[in-house]
C-alpha atoms as a PDB file:
ATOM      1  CA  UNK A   1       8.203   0.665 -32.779  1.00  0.00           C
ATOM      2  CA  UNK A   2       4.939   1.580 -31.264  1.00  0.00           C
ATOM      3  CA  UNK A   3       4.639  -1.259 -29.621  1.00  0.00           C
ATOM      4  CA  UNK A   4       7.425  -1.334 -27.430  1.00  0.00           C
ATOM      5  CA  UNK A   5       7.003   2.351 -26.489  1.00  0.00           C
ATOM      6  CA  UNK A   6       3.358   1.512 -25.130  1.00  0.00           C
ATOM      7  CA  UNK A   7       4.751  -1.305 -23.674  1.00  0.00           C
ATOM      8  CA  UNK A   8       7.511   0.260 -22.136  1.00  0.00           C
ATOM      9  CA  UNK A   9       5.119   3.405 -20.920  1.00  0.00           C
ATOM     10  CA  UNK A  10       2.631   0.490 -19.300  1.00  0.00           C
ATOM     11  CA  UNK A  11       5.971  -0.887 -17.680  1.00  0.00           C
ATOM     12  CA  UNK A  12       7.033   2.253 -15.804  1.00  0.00           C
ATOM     13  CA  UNK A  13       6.644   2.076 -11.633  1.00  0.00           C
ATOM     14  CA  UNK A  14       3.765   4.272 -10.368  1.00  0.00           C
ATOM     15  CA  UNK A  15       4.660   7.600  -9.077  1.00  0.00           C
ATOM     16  CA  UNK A  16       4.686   6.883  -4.787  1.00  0.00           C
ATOM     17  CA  UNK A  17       3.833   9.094  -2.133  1.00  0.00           C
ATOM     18  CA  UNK A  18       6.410   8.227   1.155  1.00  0.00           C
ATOM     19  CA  UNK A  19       4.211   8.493   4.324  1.00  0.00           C
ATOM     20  CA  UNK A  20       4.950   7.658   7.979  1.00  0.00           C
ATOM     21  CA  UNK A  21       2.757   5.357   8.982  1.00  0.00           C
ATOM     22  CA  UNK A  22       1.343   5.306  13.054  1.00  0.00           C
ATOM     23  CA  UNK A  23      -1.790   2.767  13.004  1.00  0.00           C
ATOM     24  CA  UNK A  24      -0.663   0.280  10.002  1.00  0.00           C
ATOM     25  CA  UNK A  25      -3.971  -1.997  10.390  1.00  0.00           C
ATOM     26  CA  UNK A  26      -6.223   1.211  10.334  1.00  0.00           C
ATOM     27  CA  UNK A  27      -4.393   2.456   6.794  1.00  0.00           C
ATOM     28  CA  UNK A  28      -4.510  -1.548   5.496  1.00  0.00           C
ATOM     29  CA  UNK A  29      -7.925  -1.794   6.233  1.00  0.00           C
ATOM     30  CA  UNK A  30      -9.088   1.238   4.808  1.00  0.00           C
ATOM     31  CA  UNK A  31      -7.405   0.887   1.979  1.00  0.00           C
ATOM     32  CA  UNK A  32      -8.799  -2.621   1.480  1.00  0.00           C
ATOM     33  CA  UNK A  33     -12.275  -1.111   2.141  1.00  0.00           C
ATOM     34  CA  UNK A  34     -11.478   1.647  -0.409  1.00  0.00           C
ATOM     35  CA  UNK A  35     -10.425  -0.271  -3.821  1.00  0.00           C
ATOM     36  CA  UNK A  36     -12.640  -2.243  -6.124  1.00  0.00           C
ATOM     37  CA  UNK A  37     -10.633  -5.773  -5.559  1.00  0.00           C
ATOM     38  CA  UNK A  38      -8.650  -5.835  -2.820  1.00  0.00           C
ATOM     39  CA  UNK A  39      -5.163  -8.372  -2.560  1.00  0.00           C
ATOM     40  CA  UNK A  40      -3.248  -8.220   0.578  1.00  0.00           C
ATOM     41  CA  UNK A  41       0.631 -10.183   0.032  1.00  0.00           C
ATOM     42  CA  UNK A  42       2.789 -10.239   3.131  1.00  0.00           C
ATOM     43  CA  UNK A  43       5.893 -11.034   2.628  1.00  0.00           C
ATOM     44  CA  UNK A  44       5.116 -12.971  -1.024  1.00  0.00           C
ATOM     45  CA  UNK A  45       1.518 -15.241   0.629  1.00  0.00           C
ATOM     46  CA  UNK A  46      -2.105 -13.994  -0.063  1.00  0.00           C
ATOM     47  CA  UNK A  47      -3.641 -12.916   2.995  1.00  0.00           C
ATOM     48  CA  UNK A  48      -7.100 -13.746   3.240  1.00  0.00           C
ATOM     49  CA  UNK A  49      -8.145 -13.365   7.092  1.00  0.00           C
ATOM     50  CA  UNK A  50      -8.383  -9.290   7.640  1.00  0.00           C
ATOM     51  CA  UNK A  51     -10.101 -10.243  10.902  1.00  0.00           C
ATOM     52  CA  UNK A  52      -8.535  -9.251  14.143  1.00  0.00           C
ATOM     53  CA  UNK A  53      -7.198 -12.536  14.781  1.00  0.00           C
ATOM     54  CA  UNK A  54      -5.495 -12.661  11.588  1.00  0.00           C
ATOM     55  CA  UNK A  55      -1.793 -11.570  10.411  1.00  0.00           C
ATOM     56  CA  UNK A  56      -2.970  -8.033   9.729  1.00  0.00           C
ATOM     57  CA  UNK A  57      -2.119  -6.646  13.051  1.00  0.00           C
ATOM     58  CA  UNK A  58       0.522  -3.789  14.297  1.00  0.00           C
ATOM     59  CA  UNK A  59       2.927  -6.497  15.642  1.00  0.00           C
ATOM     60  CA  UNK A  60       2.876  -8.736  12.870  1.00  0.00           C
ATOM     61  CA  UNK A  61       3.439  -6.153  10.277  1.00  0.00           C
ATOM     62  CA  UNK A  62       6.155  -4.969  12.292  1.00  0.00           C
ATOM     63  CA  UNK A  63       7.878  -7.950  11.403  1.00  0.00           C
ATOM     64  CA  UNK A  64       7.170  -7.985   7.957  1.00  0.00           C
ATOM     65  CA  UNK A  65       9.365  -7.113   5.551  1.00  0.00           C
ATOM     66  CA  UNK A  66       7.089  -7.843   2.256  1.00  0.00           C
ATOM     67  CA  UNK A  67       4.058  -6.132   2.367  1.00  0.00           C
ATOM     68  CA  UNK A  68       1.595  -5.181  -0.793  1.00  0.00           C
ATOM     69  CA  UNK A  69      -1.692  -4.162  -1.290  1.00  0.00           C
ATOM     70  CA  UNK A  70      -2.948  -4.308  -4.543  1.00  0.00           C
ATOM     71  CA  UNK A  71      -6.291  -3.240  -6.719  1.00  0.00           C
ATOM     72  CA  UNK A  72      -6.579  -6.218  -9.284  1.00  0.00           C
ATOM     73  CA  UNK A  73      -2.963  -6.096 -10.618  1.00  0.00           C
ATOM     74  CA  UNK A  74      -2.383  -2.213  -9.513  1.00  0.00           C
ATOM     75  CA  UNK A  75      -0.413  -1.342  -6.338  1.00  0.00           C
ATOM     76  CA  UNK A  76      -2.481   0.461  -3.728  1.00  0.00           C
ATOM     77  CA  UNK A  77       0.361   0.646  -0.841  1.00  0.00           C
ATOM     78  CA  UNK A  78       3.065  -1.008   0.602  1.00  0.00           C
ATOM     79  CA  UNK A  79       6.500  -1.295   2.148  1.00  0.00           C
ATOM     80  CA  UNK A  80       9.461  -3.603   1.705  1.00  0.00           C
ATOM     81  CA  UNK A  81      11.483  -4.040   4.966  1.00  0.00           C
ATOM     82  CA  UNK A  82       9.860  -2.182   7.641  1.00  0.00           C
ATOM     83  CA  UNK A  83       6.556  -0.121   7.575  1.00  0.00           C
ATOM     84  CA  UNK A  84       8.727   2.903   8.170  1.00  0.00           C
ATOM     85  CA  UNK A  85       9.092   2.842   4.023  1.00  0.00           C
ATOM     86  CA  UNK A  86       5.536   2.462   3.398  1.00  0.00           C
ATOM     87  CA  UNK A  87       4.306   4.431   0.635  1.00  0.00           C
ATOM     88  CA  UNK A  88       0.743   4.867  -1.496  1.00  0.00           C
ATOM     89  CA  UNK A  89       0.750   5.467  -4.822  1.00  0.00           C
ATOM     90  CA  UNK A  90      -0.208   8.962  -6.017  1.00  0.00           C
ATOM     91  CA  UNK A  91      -3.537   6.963  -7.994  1.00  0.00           C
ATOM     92  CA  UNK A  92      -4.635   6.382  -4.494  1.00  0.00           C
ATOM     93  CA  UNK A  93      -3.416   9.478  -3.090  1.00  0.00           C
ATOM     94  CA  UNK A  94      -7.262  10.202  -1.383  1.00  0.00           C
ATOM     95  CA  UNK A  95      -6.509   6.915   0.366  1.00  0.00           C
ATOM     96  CA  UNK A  96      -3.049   8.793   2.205  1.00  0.00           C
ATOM     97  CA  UNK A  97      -5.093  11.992   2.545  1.00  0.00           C
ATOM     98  CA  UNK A  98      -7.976  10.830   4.666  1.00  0.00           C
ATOM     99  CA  UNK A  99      -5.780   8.623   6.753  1.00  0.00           C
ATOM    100  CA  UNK A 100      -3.847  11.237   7.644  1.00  0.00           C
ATOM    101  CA  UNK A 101      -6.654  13.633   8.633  1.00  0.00           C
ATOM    102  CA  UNK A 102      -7.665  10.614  10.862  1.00  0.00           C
ATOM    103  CA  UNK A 103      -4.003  10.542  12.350  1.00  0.00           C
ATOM    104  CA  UNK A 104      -2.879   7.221  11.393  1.00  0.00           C
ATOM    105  CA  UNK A 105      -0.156   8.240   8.829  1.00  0.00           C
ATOM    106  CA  UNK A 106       2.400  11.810   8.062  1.00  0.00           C
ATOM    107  CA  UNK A 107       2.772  12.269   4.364  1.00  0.00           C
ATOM    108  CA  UNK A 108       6.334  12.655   3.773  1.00  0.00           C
ATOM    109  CA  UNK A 109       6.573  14.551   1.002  1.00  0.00           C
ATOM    110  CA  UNK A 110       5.857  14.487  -2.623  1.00  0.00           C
ATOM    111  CA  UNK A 111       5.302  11.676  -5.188  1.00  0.00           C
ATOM    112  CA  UNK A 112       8.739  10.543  -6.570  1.00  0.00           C
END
């Protein structure tokens, strides 16, 4: 019985903080900078290239409608069909809070 409660405890979706995003590279790249082992999936491929000439840009991610960064196996941020939706999870809440006293994202609201 134990067991499955843990289990079911590890299996619950993190708490997410809705922002509004203005610079999307800036808030990717920071966040990338920020965690201990960075992933980047857009739309379901591994992104490798976080240079300037690489898919991480404010057009491309535009058009995106998969988009994940992850810490190991943790989600960091992310958005699923438009970066209007994006959202940070409240673990990596300091990660929304400085970039939106640099101006490139509005938090929205609470975590839900």
């Amino acid at each position: 019985m134990f067991g499955w409660f843990r289990r079911k405890k590890q299996e619950r979706k993190a708490e997410l903080i809705p922002v509004s995003p203005k610079n999307y590279r800036s808030i990717v790249l920071h966040a990338v900078a920020t965690v201990a082992d960075p992933k980047v999936y857009m739309d379901g491929c591994l992104i490798t290239d976080l240079s300037e000439r690489g898919p991480i840009t404010q057009r491309r991610l535009k058009k995106c409608t998969n988009f994940v960064v992850r810490n190991g196996g943790q989600d960091v941020l992310g958005f699923h069909d438009h970066p209007r939706e994006m959202w940070i999870t409240v673990d990596y809440g300091e990660i929304a809070e400085f970039c939106e006293k640099e101006g490139w994202l509005k938090i929205e609201g609470t975590a839900s």
